[in-house]
Protein backbone atom coordinates (compact mmCIF):
# COMPACT_ATOMS: atom_id res chain seq x y z
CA UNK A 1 50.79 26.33 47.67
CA UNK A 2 49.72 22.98 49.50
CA UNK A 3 47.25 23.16 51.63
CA UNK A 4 47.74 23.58 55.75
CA UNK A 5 45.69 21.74 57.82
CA UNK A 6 48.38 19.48 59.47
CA UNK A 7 45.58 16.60 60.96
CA UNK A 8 44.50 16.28 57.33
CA UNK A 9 48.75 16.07 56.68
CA UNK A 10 49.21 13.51 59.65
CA UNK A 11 46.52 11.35 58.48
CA UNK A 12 47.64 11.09 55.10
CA UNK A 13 51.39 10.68 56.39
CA UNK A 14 50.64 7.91 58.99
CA UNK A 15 48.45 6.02 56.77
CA UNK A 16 51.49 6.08 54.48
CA UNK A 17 53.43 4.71 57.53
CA UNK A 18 50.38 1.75 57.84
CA UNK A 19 50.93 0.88 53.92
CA UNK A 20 54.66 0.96 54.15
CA UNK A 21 54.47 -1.61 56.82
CA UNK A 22 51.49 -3.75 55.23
CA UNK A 23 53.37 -3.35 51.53
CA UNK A 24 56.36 -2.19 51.36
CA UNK A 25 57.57 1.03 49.57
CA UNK A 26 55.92 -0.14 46.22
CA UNK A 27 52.06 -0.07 48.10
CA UNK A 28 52.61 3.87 48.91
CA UNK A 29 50.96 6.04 46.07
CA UNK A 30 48.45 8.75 46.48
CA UNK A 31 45.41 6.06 46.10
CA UNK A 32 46.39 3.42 48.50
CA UNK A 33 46.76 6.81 51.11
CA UNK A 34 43.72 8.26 50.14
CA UNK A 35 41.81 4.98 50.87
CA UNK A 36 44.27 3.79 54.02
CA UNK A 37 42.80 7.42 55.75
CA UNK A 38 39.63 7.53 54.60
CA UNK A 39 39.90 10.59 52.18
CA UNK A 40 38.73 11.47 49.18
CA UNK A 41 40.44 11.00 45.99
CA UNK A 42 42.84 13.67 45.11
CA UNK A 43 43.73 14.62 48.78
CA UNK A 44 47.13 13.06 48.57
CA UNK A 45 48.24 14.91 45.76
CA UNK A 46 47.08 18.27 46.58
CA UNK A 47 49.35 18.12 49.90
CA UNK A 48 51.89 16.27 48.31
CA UNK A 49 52.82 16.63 44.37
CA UNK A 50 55.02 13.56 44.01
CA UNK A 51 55.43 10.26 45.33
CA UNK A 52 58.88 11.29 46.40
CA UNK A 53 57.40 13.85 48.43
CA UNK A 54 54.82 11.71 50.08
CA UNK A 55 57.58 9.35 50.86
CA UNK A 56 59.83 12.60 52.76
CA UNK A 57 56.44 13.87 54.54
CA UNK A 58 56.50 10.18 55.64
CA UNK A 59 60.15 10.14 56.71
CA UNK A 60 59.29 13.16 58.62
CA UNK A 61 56.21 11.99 60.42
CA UNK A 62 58.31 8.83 61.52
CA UNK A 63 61.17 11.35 62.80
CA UNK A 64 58.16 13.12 64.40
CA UNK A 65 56.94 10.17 66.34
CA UNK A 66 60.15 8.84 67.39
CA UNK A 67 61.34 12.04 68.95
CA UNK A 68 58.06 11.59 71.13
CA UNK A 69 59.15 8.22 71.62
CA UNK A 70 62.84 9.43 73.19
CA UNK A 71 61.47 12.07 75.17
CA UNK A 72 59.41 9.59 77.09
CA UNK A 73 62.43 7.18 77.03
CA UNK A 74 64.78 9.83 78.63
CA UNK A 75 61.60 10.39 81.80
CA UNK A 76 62.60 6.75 82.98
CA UNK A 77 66.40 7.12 84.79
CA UNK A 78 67.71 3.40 85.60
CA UNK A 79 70.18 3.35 88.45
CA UNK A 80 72.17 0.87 87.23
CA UNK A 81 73.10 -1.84 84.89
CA UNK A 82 69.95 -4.07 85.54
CA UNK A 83 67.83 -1.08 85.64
CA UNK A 84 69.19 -0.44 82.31
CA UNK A 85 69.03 -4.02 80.86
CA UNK A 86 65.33 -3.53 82.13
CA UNK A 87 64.63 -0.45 79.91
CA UNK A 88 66.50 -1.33 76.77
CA UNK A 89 64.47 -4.67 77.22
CA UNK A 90 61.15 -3.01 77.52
CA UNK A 91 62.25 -0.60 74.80
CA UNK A 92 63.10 -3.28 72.48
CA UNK A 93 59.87 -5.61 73.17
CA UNK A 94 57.63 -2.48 72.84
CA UNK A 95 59.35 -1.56 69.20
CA UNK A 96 59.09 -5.15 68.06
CA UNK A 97 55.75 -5.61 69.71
CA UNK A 98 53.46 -2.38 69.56
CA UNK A 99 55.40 0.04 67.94
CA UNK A 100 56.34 -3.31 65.16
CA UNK A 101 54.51 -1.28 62.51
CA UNK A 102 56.47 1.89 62.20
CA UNK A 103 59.66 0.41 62.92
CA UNK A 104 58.76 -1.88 59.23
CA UNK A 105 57.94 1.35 58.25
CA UNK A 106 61.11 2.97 59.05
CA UNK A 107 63.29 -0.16 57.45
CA UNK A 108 61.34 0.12 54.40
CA UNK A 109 62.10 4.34 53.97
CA UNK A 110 65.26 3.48 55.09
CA UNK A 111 66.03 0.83 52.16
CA UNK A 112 64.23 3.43 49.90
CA UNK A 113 66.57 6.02 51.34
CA UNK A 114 69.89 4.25 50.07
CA UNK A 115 68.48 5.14 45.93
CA UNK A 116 66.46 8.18 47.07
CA UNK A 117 68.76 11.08 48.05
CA UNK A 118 66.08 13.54 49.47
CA UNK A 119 64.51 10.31 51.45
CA UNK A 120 68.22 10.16 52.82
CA UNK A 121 68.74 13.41 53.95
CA UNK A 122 65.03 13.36 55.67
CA UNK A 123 66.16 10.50 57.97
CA UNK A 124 69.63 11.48 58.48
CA UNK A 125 68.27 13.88 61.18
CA UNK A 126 66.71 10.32 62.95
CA UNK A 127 70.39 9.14 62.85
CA UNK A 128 71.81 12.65 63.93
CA UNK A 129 69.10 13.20 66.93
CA UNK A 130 69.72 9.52 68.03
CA UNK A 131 73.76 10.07 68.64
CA UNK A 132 72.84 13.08 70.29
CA UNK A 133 69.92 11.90 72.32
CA UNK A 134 71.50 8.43 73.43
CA UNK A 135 74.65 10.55 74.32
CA UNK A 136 72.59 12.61 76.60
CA UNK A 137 70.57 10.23 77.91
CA UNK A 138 74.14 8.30 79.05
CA UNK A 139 75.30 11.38 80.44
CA UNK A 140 71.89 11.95 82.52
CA UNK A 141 72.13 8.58 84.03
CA UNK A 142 75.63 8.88 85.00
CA UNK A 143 76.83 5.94 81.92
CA UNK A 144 80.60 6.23 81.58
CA UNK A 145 80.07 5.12 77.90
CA UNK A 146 82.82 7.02 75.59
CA UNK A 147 80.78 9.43 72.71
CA UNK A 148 82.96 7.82 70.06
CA UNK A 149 81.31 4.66 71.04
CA UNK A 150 77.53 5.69 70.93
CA UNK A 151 77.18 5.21 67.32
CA UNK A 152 78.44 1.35 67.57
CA UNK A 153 75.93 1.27 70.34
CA UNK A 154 72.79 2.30 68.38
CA UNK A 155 74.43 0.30 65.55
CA UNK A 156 74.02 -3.05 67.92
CA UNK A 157 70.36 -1.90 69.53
CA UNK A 158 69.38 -1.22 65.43
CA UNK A 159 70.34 -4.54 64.31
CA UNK A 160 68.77 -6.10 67.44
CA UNK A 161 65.70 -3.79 66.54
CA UNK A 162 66.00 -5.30 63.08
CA UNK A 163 66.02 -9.08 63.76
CA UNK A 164 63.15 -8.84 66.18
CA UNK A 165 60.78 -6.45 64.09
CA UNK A 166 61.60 -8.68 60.97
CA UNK A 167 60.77 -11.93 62.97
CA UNK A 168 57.30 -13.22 62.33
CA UNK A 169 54.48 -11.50 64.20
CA UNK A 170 53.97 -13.09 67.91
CA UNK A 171 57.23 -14.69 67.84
CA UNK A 172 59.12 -12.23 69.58
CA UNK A 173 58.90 -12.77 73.62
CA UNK A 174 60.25 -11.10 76.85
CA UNK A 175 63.34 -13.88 77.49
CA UNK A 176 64.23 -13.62 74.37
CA UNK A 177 64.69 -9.70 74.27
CA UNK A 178 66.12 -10.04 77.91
CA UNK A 179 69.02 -12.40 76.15
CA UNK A 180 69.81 -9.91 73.72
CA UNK A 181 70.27 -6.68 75.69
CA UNK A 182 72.06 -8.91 78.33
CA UNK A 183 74.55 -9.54 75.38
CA UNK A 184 74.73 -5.81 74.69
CA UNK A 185 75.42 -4.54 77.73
CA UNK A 186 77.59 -7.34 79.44
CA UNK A 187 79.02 -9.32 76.58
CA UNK A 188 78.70 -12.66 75.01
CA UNK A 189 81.92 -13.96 77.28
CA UNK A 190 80.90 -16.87 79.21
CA UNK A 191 81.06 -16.57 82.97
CA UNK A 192 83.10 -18.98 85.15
CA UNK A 193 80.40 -18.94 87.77
């Protein structure tokens, strides 16, 4: 049986999440962990026997964090439509900005995910909890936004999340971010006015 002390677990997991963003899938095995967290060799593979299931603990401690994340998101209630171009903004520029290592971290598991079938099924719950979540979070705030359209909604905030965590570090800025969730939520038509 693996062993149980879960800040041991975390700090194997999230260094996992710092190599995945530094390296790519390929720069995760039980080594570069080890040495990312400061732990001796062996550690790594006593809490997790494969690479496979270092990579699932992984997917798990990102699901972990980003529930955290949501449950602070869902504190803030915008009144209206700038209130909520103001928090998808700040949402957007914080995952791009502070948060830009875990979301490369996510992108990379979730590449891994598409030959990886137990990888898949860990992060299908971050899909499943994130229909759910944004659904509630619309009805909370009063949103008339139709539930069949909340997955083509996280769709466009993903591949917005996407293009600004991919862009090169430092180039992402607030009017920038501010353009793109203007688009989301009003359009690309051009005004008369």
């Amino acid at each position: 049986m693996p062993p149980t002390n879960p800040a041991r677990r975390r700090a194997l997991t999230d260094a996992a999440i710092d190599l995945l963003a530094a390296s790519g899938v390929h720069g995760v095995t039980h080594r570069a962990v080890e040495r990312e967290a400061g732990l001796p060799t062996g550690t790594a593979s006593n809490y997790f026997r494969s690479r496979e299931a270092l990579l699932v603990a992984t997917a798990e401690r990102v699901v972990e964090l980003h529930l955290a994340d949501m449950d602070r998101a869902a504190e803030r209630r915008p009144e209206g439509d700038a209130d909520l171009v103001e928090m998808l903004t700040e949402s957007l520029l914080t995952a791009a900005t502070t948060l830009r290592h875990r979301y490369l971290a996510i992108f990379e598991l979730q590449l891994e995910a598409a030959r990886r079938p137990v990888l898949a099924s860990a992060l299908a719950g971050l899909q499943e909890v994130a229909v759910r979540f944004t659904a509630g979070h619309h009805d909370q705030l009063g949103l008339r936004i139709a539930r069949e359209r909340v997955p083509a909604l996280i769709a466009l905030y993903g591949g917005a999340l996407f293009a600004l965590v991919s862009a090169p570090p430092g180039s992402v800025t607030r009017p920038a971010v501010e353009v793109i969730v203007d688009t989301m939520v009003y359009g690309s038509a051009v005004s008369d006015g």
